[in-house]
Protein backbone atom coordinates (compact mmCIF):
# COMPACT_ATOMS: atom_id res chain seq x y z
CA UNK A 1 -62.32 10.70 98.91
CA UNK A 2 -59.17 9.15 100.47
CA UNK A 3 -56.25 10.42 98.78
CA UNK A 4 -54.43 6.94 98.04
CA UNK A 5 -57.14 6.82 95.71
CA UNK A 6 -56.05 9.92 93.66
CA UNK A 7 -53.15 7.57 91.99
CA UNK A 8 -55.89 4.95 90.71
CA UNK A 9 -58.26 7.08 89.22
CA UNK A 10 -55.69 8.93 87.58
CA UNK A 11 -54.10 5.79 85.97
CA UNK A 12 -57.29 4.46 85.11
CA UNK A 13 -58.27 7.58 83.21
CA UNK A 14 -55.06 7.29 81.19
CA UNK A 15 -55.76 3.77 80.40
CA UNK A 16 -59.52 4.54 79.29
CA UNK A 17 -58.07 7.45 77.18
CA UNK A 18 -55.51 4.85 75.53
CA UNK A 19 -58.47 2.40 74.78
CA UNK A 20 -60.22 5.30 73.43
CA UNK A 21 -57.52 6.46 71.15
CA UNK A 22 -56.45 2.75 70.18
CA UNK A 23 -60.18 2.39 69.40
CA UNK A 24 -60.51 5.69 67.26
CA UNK A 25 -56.70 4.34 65.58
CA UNK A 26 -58.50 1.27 64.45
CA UNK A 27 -61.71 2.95 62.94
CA UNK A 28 -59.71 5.20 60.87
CA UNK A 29 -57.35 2.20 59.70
CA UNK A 30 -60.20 -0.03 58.83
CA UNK A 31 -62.29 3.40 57.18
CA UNK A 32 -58.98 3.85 55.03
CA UNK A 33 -59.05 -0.14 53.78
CA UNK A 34 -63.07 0.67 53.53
CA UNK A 35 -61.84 3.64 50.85
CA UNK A 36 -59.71 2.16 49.16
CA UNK A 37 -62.02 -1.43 48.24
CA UNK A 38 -65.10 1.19 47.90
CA UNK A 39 -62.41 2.96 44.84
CA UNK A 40 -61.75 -0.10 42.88
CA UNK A 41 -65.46 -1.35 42.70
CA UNK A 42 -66.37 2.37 41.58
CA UNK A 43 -63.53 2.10 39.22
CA UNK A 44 -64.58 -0.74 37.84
CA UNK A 45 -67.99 0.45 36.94
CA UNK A 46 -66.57 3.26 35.88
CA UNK A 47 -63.81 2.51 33.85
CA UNK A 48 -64.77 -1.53 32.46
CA UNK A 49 -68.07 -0.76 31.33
CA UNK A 50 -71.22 -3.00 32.87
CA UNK A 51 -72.91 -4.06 29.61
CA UNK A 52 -69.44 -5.50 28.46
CA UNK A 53 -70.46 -8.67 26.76
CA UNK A 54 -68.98 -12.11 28.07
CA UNK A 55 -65.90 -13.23 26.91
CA UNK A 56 -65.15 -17.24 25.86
CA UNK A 57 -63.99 -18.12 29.07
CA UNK A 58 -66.59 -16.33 30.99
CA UNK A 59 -69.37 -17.92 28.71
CA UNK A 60 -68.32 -21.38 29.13
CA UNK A 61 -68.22 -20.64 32.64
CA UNK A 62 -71.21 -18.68 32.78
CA UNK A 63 -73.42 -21.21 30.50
CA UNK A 64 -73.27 -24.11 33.39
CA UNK A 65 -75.89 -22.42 35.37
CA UNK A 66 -77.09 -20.10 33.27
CA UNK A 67 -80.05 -20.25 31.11
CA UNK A 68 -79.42 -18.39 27.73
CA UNK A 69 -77.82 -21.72 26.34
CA UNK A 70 -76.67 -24.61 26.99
CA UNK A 71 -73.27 -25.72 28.94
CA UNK A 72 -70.46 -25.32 26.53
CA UNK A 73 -67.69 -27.86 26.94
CA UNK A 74 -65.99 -27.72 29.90
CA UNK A 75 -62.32 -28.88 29.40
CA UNK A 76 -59.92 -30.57 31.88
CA UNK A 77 -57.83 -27.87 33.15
CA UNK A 78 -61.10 -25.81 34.44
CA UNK A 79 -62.99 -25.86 37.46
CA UNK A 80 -66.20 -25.58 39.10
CA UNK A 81 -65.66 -22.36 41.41
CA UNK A 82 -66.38 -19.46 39.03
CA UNK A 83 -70.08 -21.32 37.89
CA UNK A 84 -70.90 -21.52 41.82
CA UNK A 85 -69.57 -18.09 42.31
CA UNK A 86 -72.25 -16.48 39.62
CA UNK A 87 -75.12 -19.39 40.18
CA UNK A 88 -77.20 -16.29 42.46
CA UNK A 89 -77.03 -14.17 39.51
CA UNK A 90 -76.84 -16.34 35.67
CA UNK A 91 -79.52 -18.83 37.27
CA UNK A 92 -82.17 -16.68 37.15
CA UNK A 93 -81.15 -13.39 35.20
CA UNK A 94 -79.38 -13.65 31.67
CA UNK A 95 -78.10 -9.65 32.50
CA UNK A 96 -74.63 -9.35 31.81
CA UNK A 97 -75.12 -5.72 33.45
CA UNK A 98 -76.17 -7.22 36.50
CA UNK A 99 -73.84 -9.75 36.93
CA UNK A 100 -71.13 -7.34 36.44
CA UNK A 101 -72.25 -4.57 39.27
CA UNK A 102 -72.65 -7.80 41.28
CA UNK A 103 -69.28 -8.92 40.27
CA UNK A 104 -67.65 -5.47 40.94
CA UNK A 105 -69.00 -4.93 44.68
CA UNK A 106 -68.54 -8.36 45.52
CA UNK A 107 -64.71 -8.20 44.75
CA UNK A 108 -64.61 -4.62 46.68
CA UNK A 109 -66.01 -6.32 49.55
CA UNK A 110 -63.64 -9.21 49.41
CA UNK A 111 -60.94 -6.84 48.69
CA UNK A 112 -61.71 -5.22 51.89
CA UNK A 113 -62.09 -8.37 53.75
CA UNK A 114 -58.66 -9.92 53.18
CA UNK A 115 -57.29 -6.85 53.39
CA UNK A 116 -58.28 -6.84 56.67
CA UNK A 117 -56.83 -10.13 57.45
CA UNK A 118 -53.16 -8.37 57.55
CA UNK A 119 -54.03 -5.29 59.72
CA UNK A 120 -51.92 -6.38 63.20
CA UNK A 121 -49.22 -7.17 60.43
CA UNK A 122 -48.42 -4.27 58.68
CA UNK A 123 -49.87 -0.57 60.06
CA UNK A 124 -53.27 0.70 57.55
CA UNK A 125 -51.61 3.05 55.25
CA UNK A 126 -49.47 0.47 54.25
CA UNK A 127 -52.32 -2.25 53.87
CA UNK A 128 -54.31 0.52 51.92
CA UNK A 129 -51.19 1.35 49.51
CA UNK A 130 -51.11 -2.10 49.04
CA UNK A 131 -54.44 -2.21 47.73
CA UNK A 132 -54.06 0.80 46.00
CA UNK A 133 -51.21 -0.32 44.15
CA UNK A 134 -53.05 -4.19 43.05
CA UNK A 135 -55.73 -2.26 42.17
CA UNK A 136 -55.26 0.07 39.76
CA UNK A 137 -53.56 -2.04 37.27
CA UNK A 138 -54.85 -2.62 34.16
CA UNK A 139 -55.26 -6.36 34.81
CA UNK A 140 -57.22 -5.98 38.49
CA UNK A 141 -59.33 -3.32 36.80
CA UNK A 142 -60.23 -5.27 33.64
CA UNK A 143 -60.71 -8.80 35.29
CA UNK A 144 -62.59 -7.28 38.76
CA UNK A 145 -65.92 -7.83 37.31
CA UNK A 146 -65.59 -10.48 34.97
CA UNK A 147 -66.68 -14.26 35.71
CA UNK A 148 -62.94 -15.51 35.59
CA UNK A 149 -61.51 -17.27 38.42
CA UNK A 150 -57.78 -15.56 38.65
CA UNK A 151 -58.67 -12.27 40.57
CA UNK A 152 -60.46 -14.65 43.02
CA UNK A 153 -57.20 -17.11 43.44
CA UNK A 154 -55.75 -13.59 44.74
CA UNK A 155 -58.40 -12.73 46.73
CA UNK A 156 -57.90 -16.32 48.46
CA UNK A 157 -53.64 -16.41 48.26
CA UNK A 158 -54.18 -12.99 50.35
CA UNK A 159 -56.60 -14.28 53.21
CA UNK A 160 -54.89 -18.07 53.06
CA UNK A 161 -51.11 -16.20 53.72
CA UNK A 162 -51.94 -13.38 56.12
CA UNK A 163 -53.73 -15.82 58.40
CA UNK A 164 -50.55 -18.35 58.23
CA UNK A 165 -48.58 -15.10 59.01
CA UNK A 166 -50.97 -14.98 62.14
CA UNK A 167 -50.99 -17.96 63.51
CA UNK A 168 -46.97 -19.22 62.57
CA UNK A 169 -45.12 -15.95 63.42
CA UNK A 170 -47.21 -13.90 65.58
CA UNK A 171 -50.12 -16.47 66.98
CA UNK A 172 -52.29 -13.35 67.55
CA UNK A 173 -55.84 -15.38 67.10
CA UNK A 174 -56.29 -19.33 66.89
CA UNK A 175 -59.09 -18.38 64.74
CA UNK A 176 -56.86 -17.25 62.07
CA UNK A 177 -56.37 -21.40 61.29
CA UNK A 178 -60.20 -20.68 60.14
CA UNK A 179 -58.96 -18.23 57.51
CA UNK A 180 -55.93 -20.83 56.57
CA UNK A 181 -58.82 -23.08 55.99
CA UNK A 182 -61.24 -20.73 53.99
CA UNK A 183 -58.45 -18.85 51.58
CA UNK A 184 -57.08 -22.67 50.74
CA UNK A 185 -60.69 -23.36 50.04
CA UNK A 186 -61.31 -20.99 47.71
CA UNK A 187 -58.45 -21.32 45.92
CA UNK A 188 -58.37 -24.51 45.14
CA UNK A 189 -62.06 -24.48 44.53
CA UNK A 190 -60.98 -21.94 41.62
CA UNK A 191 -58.19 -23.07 40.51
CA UNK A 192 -56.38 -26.21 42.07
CA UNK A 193 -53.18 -26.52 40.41
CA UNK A 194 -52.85 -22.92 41.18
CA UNK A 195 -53.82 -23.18 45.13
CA UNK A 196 -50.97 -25.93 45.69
CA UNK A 197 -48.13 -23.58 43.84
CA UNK A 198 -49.55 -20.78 46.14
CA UNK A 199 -49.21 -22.87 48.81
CA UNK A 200 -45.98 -24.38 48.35
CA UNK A 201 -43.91 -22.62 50.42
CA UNK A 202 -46.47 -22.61 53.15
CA UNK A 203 -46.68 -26.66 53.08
CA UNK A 204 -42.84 -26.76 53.37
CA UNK A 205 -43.03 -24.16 56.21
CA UNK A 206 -45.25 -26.43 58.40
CA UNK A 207 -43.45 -29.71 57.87
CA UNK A 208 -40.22 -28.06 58.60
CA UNK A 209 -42.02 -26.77 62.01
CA UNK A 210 -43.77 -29.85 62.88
CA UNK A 211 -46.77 -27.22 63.24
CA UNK A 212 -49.20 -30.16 62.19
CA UNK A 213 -52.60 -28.60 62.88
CA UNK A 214 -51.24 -25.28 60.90
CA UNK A 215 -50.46 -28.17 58.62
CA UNK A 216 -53.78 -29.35 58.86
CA UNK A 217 -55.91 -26.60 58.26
CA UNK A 218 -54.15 -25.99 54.97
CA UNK A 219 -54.20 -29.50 54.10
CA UNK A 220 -57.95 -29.57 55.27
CA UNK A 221 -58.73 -26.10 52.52
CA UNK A 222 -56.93 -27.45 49.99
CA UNK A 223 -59.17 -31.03 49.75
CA UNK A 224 -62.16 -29.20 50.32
CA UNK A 225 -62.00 -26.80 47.62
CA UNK A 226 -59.92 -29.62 45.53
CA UNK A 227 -62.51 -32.64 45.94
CA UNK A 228 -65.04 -31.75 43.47
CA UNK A 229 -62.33 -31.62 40.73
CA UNK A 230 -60.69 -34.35 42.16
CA UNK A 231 -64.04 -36.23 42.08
CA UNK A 232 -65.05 -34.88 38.89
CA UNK A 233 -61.59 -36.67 37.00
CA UNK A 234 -62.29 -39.81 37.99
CA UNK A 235 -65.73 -39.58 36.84
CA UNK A 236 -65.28 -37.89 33.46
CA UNK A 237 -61.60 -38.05 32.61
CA UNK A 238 -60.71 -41.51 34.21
CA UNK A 239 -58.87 -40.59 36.74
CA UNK A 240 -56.33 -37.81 38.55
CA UNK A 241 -53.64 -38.40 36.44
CA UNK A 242 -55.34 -38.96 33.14
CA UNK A 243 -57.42 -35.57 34.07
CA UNK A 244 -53.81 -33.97 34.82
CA UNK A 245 -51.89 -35.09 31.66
CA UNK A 246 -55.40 -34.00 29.15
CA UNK A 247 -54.84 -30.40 31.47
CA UNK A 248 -51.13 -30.45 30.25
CA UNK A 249 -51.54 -30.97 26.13
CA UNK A 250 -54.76 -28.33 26.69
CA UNK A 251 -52.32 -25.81 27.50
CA UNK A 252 -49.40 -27.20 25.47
CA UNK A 253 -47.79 -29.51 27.28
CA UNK A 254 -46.24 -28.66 30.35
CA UNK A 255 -42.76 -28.37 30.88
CA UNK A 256 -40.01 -26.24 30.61
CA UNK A 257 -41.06 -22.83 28.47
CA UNK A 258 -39.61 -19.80 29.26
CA UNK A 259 -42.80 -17.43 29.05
CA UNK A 260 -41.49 -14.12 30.73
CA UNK A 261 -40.65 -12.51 27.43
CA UNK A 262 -44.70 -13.49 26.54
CA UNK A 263 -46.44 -12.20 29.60
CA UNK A 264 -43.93 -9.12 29.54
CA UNK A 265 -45.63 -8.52 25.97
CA UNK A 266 -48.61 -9.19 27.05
CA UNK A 267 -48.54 -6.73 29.64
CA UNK A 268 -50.03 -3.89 26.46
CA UNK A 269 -53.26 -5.74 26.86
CA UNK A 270 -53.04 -8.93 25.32
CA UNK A 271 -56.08 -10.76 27.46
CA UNK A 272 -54.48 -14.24 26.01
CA UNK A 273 -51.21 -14.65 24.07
CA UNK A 274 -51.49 -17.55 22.35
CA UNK A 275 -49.32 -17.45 20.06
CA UNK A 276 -47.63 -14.63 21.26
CA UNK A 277 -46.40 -12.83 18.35
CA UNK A 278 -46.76 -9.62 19.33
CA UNK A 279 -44.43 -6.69 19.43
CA UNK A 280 -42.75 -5.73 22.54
CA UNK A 281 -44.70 -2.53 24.00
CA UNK A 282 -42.92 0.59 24.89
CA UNK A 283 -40.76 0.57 27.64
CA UNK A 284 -43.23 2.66 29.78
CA UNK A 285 -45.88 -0.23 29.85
CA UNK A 286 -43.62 -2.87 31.39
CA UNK A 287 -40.54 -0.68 33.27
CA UNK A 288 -43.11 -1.66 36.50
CA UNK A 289 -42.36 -5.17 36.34
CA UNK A 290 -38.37 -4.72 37.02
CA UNK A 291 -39.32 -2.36 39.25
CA UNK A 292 -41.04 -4.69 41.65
CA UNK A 293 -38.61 -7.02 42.14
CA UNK A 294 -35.97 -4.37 43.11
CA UNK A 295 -39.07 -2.81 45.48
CA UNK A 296 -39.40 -6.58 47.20
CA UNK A 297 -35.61 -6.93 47.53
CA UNK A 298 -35.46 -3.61 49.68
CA UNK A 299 -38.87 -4.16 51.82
CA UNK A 300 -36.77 -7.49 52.85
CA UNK A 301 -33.97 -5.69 54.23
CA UNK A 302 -36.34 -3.54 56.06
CA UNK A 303 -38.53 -6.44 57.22
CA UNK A 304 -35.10 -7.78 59.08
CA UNK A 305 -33.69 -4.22 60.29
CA UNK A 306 -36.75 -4.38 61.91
CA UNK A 307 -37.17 -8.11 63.06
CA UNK A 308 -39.93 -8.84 61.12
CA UNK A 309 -38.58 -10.92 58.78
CA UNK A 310 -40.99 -13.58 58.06
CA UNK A 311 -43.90 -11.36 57.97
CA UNK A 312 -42.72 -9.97 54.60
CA UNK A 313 -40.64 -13.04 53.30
CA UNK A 314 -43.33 -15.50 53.53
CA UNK A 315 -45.82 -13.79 51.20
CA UNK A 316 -42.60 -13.28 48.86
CA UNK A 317 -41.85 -16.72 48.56
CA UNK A 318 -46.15 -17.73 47.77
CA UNK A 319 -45.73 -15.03 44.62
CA UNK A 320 -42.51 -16.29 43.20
CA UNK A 321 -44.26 -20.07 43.75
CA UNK A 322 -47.25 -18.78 42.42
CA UNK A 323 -45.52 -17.24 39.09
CA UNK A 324 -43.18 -19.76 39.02
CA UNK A 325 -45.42 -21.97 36.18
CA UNK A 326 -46.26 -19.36 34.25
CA UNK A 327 -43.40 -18.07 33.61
CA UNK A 328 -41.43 -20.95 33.41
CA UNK A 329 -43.67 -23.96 32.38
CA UNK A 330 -45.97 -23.15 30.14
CA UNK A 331 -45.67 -22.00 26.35
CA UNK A 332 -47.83 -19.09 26.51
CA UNK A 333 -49.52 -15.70 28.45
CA UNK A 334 -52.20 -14.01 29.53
CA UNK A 335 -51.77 -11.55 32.33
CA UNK A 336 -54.97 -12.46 34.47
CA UNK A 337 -52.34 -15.75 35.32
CA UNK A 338 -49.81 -13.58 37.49
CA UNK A 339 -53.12 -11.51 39.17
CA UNK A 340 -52.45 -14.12 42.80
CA UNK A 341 -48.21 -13.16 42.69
CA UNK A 342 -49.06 -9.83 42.33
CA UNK A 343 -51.65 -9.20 45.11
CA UNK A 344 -48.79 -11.56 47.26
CA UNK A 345 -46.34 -8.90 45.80
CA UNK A 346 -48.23 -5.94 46.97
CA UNK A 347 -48.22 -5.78 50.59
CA UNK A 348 -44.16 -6.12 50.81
CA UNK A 349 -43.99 -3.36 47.74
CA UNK A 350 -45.79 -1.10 49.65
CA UNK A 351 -44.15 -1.08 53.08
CA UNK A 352 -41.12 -1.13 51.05
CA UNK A 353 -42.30 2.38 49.09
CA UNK A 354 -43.55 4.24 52.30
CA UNK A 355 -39.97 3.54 54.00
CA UNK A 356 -38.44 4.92 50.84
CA UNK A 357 -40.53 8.22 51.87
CA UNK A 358 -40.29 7.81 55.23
CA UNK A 359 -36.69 6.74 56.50
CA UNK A 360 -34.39 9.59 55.21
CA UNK A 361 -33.62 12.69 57.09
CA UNK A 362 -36.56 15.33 57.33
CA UNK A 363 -34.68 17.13 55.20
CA UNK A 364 -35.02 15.06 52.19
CA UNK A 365 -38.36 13.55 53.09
CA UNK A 366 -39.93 16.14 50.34
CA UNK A 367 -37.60 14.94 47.66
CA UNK A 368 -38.33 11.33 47.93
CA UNK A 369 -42.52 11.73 48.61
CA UNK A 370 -42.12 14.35 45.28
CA UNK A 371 -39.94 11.49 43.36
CA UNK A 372 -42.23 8.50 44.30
CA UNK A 373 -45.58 10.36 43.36
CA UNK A 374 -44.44 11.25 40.08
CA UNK A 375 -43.11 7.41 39.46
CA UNK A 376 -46.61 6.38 40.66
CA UNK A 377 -48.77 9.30 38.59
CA UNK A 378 -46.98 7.83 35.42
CA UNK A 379 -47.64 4.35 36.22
CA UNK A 380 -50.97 5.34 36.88
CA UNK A 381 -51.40 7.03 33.46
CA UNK A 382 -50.10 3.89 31.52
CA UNK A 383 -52.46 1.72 33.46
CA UNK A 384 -55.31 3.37 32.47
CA UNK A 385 -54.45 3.74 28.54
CA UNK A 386 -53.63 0.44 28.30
CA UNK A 387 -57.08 -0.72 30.22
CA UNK A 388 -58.72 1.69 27.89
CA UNK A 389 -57.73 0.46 24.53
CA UNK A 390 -58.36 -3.15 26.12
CA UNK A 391 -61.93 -2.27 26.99
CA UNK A 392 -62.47 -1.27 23.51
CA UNK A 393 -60.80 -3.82 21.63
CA UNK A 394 -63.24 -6.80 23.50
CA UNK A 395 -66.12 -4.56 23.73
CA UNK A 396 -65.59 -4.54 19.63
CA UNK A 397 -64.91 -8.11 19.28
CA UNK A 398 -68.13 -9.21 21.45
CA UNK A 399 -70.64 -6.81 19.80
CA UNK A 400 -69.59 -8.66 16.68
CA UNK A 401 -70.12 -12.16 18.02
CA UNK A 402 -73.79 -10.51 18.83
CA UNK A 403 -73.97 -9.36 15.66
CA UNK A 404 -73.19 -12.75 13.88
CA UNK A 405 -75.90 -14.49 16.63
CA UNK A 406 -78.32 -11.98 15.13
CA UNK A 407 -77.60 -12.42 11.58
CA UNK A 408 -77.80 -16.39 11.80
CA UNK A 409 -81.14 -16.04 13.53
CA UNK A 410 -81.77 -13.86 10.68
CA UNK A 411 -80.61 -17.42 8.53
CA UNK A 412 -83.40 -19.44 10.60
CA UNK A 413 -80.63 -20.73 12.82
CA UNK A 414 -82.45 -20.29 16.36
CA UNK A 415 -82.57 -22.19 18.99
CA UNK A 416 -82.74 -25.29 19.43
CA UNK A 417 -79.91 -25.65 17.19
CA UNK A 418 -75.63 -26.22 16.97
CA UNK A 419 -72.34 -24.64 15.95
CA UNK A 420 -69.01 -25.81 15.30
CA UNK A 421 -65.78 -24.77 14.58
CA UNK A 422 -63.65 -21.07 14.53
CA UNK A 423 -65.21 -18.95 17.46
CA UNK A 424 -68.06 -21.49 17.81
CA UNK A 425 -68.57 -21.53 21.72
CA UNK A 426 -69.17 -18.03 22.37
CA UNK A 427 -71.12 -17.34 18.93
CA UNK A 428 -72.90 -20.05 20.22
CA UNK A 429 -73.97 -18.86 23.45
CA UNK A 430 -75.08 -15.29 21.69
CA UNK A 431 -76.89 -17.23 19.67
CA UNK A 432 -78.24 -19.62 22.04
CA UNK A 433 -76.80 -22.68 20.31
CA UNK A 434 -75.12 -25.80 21.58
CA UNK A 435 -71.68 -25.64 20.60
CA UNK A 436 -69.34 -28.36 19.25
CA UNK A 437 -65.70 -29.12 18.00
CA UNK A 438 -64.13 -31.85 16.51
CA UNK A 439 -60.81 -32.52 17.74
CA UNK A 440 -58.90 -29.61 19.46
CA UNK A 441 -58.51 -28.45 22.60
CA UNK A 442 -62.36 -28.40 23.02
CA UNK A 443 -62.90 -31.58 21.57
CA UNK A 444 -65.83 -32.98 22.36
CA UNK A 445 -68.07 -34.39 19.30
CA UNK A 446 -67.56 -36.37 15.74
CA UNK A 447 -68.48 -35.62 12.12
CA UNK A 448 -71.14 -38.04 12.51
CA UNK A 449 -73.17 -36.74 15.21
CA UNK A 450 -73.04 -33.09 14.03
CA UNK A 451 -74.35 -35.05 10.91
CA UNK A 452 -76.68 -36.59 12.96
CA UNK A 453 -77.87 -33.35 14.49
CA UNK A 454 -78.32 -31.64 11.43
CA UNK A 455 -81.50 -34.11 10.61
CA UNK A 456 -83.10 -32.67 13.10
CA UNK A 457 -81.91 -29.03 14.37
CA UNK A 458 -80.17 -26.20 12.34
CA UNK A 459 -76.42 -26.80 12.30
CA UNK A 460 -74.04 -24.16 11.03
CA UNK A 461 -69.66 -24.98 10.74
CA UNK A 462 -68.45 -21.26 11.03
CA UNK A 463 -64.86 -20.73 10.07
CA UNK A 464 -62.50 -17.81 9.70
CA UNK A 465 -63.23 -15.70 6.76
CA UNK A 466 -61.79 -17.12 3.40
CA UNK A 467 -60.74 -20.83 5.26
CA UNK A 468 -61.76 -23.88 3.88
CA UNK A 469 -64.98 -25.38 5.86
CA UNK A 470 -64.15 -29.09 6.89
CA UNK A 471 -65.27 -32.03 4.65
CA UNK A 472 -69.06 -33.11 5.93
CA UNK A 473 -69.84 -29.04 5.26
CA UNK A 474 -68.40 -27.99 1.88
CA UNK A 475 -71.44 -28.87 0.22
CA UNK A 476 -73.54 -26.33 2.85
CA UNK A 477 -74.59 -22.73 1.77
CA UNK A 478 -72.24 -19.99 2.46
CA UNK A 479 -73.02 -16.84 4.46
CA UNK A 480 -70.56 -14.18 5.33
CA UNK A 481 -70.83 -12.92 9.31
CA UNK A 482 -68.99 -10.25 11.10
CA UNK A 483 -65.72 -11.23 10.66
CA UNK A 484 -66.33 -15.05 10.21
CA UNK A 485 -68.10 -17.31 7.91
CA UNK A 486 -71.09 -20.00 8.32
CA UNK A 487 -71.26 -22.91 6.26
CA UNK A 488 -75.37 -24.10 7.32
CA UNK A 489 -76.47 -27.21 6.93
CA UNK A 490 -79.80 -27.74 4.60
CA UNK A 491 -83.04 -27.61 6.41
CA UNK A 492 -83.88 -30.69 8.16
CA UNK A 493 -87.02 -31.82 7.20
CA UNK A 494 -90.26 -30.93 9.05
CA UNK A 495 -91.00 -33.09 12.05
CA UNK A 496 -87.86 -33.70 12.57
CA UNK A 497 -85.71 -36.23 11.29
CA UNK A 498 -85.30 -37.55 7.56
């Protein structure tokens, strides 16, 4: 072999040894995002319980494909992208077991995915801490296998805002407008109003730039996922606006409420504070929340000591849009609300905590990796008592809405058949009832056709125990429930109707 060709072979060994390497880099980044969505769907089968009944929002959800009863009332602020995501499972199989194992590896996977989405962005460990951090909170835990639409808004805010990241700041793959597209989509097709604060700063971003088919695709994901509900409100509601102002008084009228002081106190594991009247919890269950905002305030002053500004202040600006409105605009809190600002949150957080161990002198390197791991073992520990006493307290409160199904079957009030009033609409769907209110927020019959009804099906007006049952049922017979009573109608008469 000529010797000019010595040089060649050597260089193209190095280069096949760099591929090699860069190759084995990339499995073990992608096997560490792999570990860390495979931990939070074991965790959540672990730790949430599978045969956890269905909450109210989950059954009204739930019910519009499902077959154990029929569709409770679906009210104006809702939309149709949880009952598509469970249609495989409820239409078919009335197993709240299986839904939930479904439930929890779906999320892992989609965990996994969007994590993925950010990997030329920010190295693996970081990625991985991220999703390590979002995670193991109480409210990621709790929510990761439940039919309720929030977890998924993150899921899409975190695949919709790494692939703008992509394509705006480091145009590493066209195809990332695709993923623009798809994490708009399923936002909005979850939650609308909650895909266009997301995606506030993002709209801005592209007009600014006169980047019009960045604009595009986002514009494009939004409409898709937004057009059934769009499309929906002019059929049922009227029209856009009239659908957007019933949304408002549903959830108090929106406008200027300062709520932080509510979601901090519902950080104990309040699933909806409404009123929230609660004490404040001890100082070890919220400290985490001032903590993060002092975490994303340093990982920006790394992000531009290192020229990568944008990369960490673009997902910071979607969470404080995305938080914005509930914190500020409406009168009330549940936690699941803030899930999309969080996941936003996490990625900057945790490139901000691995410089904290990383950047001083060797020297000290031991210190700060000792101080950090004890900060996040304690977190840790408050996360999971606070998920545990909220596991039990709506385990408790669903085995007695079973219980008060089985005792009015026990009453001859089976199926086909209605309830109304207090804690109607999941009672209801234990029971396999219609459900019905007059007036409210779920408004959506009159005194005379529950009168109507009760010629010809058993009807039951269930109210708190001790209250006063409305007028048309006072002169029903009283039973007393778990923790409610049921004022039933008399027997209609047989075949039918009197």
């Amino acid at each position: 072999m000529a010797q000019g060709t010595q040089p060649m072979l050597v260089g193209a060994g190095r280069r096949d040894e760099a591929l090699v390497s860069g190759r084995a880099w990339r499995a073990r980044g992608e096997g560490l995002l792999a570990a860390v969505a495979a931990a939070f769907t074991a965790l959540q089968l672990l730790l949430v319980r599978p045969s956890l009944g269905l909450g109210w929002d989950e059954v009204v959800y739930v019910s519009q494909v499902g077959t154990e009863a029929p569709a409770a009332f679906f009210s104006a602020p809702r939309a149709r992208g949880v009952p598509l995501l469970v249609w495989p499972i409820a239409s078919w199989s009335s197993s709240t077991v299986l839904l939930r194992v479904c439930l929890a590896v779906l999320s892992g996977l989609a965990l996994y995915l969007v994590l993925r989405v950010w990997r030329h962005l920010f190295p693996a460990r970081v990625l991985a801490g991220a999703g390590a951090l979002f995670t193991t909170l109480w409210v990621t835990l709790f929510y990761g296998p439940q039919a309720m639409p929030n977890l998924w808004v993150a899921f899409g805010a975190l695949l919709c805002v790494g692939c703008f990241v992509r394509v705006r700041v480091d145009r590493l793959d066209d195809r990332a407008l695709w993923g623009v597209l798809a994490g708009a989509a399923l936002m909005s097709w979850m939650r609308p109003t909650d895909a266009v604060w997301v995606t506030l700063p993002l709209l801005v971003l592209t007009v600014a730039a006169r980047q019009w088919r960045l604009g595009a695709a986002l514009a494009t994901g939004l409409l898709a996922g937004g057009l059934q509900w769009v499309i929906e409100a002019y059929v049922s509601y009227g029209g856009l606006r009239e659908r957007l102002n019933e949304a408002s008084r549903i959830q108090g009228d929106l406008g200027w409420n300062l709520a932080v002081d509510d979601q901090l106190r519902s950080l104990a594991g309040s699933t909806l504070c409404r009123p929230c009247d609660i004490a404040t919890p001890h100082a070890s269950v919220y400290a985490w929340w001032f903590v993060v905002p002092l975490l994303a305030a340093y990982g920006i002053a790394v992000a531009v000591r290192a020229g990568r500004t944008a990369r960490t202040l673009i997902p910071l600006a979607c969470a404080t849009t995305a938080a914005f409105p509930y914190l500020f605009l409406i009168g009330y809190a549940a936690p699941r609300f803030l899930l999309p600002a969080y996941a936003l949150l996490a990625v900057p957080v945790a490139d901000a905590l691995f410089h904290l161990v990383t950047a001083p002198s060797r020297r000290w390197r031991p210190v700060a990796a000792a101080v950090v791991g004890l900060v996040l073992a304690g977190h840790l520990s408050v996360q999971y008592a606070v998920l545990d006493r909220t596991v039990d307290r709506t385990t408790a409160s669903r085995v007695a809405w079973a219980r008060s199904a089985a005792e009015l079957h026990r009453l001859g009030v089976r199926p086909p058949c209605l309830l109304t009033g207090h804690e109607a609409i999941p009672v209801a769907y234990y029971a396999g009832c219609d459900s019905g209110s007059v007036g409210g927020h779920n408004g959506n019959t009159t005194r005379a056709e529950i009168l109507d009804t009760a010629r010809r099906v058993p009807v039951g007006a269930l109210t708190a125990p001790g209250r006063t049952p409305p007028d048309h049922a006072r002169g029903w017979e009283l039973h007393r429930l778990d923790g409610l009573d049921v004022h039933i109608a008399p027997a209609p008469p047989a075949g039918g109707t009197a």
